[in-house]
C-alpha atoms as a PDB file:
ATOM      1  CA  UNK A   1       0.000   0.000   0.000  1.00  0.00           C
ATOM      2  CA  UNK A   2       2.608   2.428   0.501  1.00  0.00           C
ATOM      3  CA  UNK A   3       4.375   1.430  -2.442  1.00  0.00           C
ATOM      4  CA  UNK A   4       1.169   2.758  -4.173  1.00  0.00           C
ATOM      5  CA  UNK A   5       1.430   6.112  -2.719  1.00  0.00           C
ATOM      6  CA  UNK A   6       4.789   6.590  -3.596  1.00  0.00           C
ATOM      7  CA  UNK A   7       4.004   5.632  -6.933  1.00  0.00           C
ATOM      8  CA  UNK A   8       1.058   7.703  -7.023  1.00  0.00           C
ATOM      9  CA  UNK A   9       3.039  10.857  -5.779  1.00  0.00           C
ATOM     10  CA  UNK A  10       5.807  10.135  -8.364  1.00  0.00           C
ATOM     11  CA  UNK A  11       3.333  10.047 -10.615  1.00  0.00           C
ATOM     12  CA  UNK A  12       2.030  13.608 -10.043  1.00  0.00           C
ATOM     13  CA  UNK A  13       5.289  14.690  -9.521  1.00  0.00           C
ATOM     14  CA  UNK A  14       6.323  13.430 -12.866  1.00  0.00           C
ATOM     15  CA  UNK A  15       2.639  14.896 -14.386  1.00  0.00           C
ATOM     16  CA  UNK A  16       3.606  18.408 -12.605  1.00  0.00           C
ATOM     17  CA  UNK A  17       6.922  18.409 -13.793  1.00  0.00           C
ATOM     18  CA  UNK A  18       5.499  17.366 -17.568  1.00  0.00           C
ATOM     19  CA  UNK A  19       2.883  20.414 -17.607  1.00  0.00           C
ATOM     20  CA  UNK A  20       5.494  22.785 -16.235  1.00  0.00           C
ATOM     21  CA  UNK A  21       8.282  21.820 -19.060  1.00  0.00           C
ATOM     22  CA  UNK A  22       5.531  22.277 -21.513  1.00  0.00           C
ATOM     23  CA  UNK A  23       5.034  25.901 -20.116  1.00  0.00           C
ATOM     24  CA  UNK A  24       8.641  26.795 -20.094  1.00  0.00           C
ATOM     25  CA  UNK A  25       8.831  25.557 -23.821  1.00  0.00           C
ATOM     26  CA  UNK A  26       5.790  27.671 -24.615  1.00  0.00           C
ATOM     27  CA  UNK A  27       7.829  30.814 -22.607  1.00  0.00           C
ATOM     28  CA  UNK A  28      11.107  29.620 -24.489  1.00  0.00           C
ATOM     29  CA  UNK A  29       8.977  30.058 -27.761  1.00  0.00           C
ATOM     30  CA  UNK A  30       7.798  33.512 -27.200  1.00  0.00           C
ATOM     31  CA  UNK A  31      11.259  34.489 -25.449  1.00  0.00           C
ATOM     32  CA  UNK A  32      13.183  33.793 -28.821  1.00  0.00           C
ATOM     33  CA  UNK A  33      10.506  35.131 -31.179  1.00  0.00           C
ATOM     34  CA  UNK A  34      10.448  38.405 -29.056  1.00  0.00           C
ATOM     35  CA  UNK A  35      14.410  38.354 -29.050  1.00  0.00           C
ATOM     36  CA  UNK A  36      13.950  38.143 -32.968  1.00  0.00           C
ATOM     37  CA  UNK A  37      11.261  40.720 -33.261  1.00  0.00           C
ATOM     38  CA  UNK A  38      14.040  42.725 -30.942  1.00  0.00           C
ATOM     39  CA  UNK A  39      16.572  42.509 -33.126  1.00  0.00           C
ATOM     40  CA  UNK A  40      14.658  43.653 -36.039  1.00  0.00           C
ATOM     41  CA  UNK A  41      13.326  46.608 -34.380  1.00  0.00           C
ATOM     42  CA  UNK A  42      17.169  47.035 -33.158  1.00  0.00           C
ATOM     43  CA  UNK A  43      18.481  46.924 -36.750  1.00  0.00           C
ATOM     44  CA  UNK A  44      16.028  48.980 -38.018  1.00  0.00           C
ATOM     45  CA  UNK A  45      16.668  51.886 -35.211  1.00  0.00           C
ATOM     46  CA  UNK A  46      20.446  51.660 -36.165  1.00  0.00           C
ATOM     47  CA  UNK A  47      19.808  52.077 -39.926  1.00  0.00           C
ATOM     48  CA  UNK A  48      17.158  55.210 -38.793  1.00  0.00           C
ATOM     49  CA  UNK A  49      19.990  56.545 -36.686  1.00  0.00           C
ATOM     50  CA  UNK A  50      22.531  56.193 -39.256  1.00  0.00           C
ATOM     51  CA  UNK A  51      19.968  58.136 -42.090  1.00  0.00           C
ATOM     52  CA  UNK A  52      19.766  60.640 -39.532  1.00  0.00           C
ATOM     53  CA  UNK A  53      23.122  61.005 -39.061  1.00  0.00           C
ATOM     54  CA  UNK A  54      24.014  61.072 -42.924  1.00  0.00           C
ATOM     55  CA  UNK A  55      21.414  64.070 -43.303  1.00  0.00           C
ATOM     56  CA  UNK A  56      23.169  65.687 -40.165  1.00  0.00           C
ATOM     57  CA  UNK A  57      26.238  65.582 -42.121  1.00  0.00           C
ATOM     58  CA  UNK A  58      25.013  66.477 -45.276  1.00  0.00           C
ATOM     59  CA  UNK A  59      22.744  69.516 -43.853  1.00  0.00           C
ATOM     60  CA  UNK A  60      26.487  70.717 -42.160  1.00  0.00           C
ATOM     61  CA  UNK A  61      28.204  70.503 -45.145  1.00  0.00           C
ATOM     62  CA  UNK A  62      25.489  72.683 -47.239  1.00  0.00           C
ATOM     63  CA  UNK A  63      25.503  74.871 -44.389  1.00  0.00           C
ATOM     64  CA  UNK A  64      29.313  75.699 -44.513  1.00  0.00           C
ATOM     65  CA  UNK A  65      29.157  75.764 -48.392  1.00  0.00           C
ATOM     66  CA  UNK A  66      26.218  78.526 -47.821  1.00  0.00           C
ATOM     67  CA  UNK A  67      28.263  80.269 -45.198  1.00  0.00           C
ATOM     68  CA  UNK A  68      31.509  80.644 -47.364  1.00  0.00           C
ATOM     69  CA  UNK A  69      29.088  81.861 -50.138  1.00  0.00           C
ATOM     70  CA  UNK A  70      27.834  84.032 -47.592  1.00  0.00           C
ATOM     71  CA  UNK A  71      31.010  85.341 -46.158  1.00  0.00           C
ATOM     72  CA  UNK A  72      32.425  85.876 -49.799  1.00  0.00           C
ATOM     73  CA  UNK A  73      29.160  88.270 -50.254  1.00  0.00           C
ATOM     74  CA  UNK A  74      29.262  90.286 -47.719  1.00  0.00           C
ATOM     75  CA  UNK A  75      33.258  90.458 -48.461  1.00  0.00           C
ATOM     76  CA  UNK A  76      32.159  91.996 -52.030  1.00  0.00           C
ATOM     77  CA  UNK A  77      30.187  93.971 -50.516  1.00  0.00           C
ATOM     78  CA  UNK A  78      32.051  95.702 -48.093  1.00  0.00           C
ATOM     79  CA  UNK A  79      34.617  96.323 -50.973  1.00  0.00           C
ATOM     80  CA  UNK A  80      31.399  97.732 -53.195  1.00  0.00           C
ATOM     81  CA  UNK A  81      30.808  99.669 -50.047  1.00  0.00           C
ATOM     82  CA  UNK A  82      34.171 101.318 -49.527  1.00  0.00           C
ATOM     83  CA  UNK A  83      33.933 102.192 -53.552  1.00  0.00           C
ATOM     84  CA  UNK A  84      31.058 103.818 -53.195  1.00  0.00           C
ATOM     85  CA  UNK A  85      32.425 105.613 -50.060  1.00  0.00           C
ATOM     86  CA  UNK A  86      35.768 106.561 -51.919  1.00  0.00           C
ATOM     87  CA  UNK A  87      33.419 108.318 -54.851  1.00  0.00           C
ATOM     88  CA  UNK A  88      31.388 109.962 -53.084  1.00  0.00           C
ATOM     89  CA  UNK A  89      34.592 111.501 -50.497  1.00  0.00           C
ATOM     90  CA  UNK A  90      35.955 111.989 -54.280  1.00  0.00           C
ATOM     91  CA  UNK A  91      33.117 113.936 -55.788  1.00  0.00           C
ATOM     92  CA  UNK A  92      31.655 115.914 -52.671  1.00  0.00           C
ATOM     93  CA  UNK A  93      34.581 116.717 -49.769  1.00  0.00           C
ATOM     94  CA  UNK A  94      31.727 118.020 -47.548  1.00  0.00           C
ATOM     95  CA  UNK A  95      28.855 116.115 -48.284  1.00  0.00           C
ATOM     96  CA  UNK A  96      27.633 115.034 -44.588  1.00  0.00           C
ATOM     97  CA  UNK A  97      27.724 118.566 -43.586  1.00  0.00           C
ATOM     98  CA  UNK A  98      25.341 120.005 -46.603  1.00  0.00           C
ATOM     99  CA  UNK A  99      22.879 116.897 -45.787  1.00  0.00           C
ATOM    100  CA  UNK A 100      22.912 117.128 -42.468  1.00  0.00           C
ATOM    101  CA  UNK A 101      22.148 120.829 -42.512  1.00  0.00           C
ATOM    102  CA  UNK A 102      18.868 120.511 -45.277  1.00  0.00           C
ATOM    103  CA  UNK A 103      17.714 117.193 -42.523  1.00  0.00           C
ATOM    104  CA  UNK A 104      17.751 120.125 -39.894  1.00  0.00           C
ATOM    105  CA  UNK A 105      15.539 122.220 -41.693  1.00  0.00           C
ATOM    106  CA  UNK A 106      13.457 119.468 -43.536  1.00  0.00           C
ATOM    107  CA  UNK A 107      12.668 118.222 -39.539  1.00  0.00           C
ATOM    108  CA  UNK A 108       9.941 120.138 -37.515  1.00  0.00           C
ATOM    109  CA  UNK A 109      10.155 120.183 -33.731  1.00  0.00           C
ATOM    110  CA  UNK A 110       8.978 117.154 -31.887  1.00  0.00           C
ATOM    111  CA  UNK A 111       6.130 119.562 -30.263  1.00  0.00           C
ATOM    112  CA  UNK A 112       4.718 120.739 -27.063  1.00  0.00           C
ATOM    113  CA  UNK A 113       3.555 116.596 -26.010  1.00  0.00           C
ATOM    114  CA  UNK A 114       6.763 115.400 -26.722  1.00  0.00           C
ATOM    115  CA  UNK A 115       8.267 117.978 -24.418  1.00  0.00           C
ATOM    116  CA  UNK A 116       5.607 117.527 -21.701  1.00  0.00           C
ATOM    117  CA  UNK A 117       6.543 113.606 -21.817  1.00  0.00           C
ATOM    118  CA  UNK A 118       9.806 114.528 -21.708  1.00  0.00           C
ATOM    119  CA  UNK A 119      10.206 116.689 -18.518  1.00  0.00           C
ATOM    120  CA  UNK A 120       7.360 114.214 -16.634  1.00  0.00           C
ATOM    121  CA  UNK A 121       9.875 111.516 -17.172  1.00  0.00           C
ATOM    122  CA  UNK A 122      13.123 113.686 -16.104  1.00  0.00           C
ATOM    123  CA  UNK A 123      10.670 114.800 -13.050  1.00  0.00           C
ATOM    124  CA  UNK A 124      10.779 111.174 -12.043  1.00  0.00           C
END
């Protein structure tokens, strides 16, 4: 008789142990097929970070090409500038006196509010 309980306990121990290797299979299954899924999704971030980082370096290099265009612009026309300053000191020696005297007269006085604003806030 108690050979027939042991049996019948190594028999539901064996039964136990059966269902529960059948479960860790199942979780062994879905462990691999998620690492797989994982790796795709992995390998697809890298490429996505490596596009990225291609357009990074691309947008750089346009934007140093456009700055040296830029720079060589402005260079041209800071030259065009001093020209035009040279010509004009050439063709008129005084001619920031003569237009600053005819802006004096072309102006009218800022006004009796203007002056008002301007005392309150000295007042202060």
């Amino acid at each position: 008789m108690i050979s027939y309980l042991t049996d019948f306990a190594l028999v539901a121990a064996l039964v136990v142990t059966a269902f529960r290797c059948s479960r860790m299979q199942r979780e062994l299954r879905i462990l691999r097929s998620s690492e797989s899924s994982l790796s795709e999704a992995l390998s697809r971030a890298d490429a996505a970070i490596t596009r990225a980082a291609d357009a990074v370096v691309g947008l750089k290099h346009d934007g140093i090409v456009t700055l040296r265009r830029l720079e060589a612009r402005v260079a041209e026309a800071n030259d065009a500038h001093a020209r035009l300053e040279n010509l004009i000191a050439k063709a008129d020696p005084q001619p920031l006196r003569a237009d600053t005297a005819r802006i004096h007269h072309v102006l009218q006085p800022a006004g009796e509010w203007s002056d008002r604003r301007l005392h309150a806030s000295l007042a202060r």
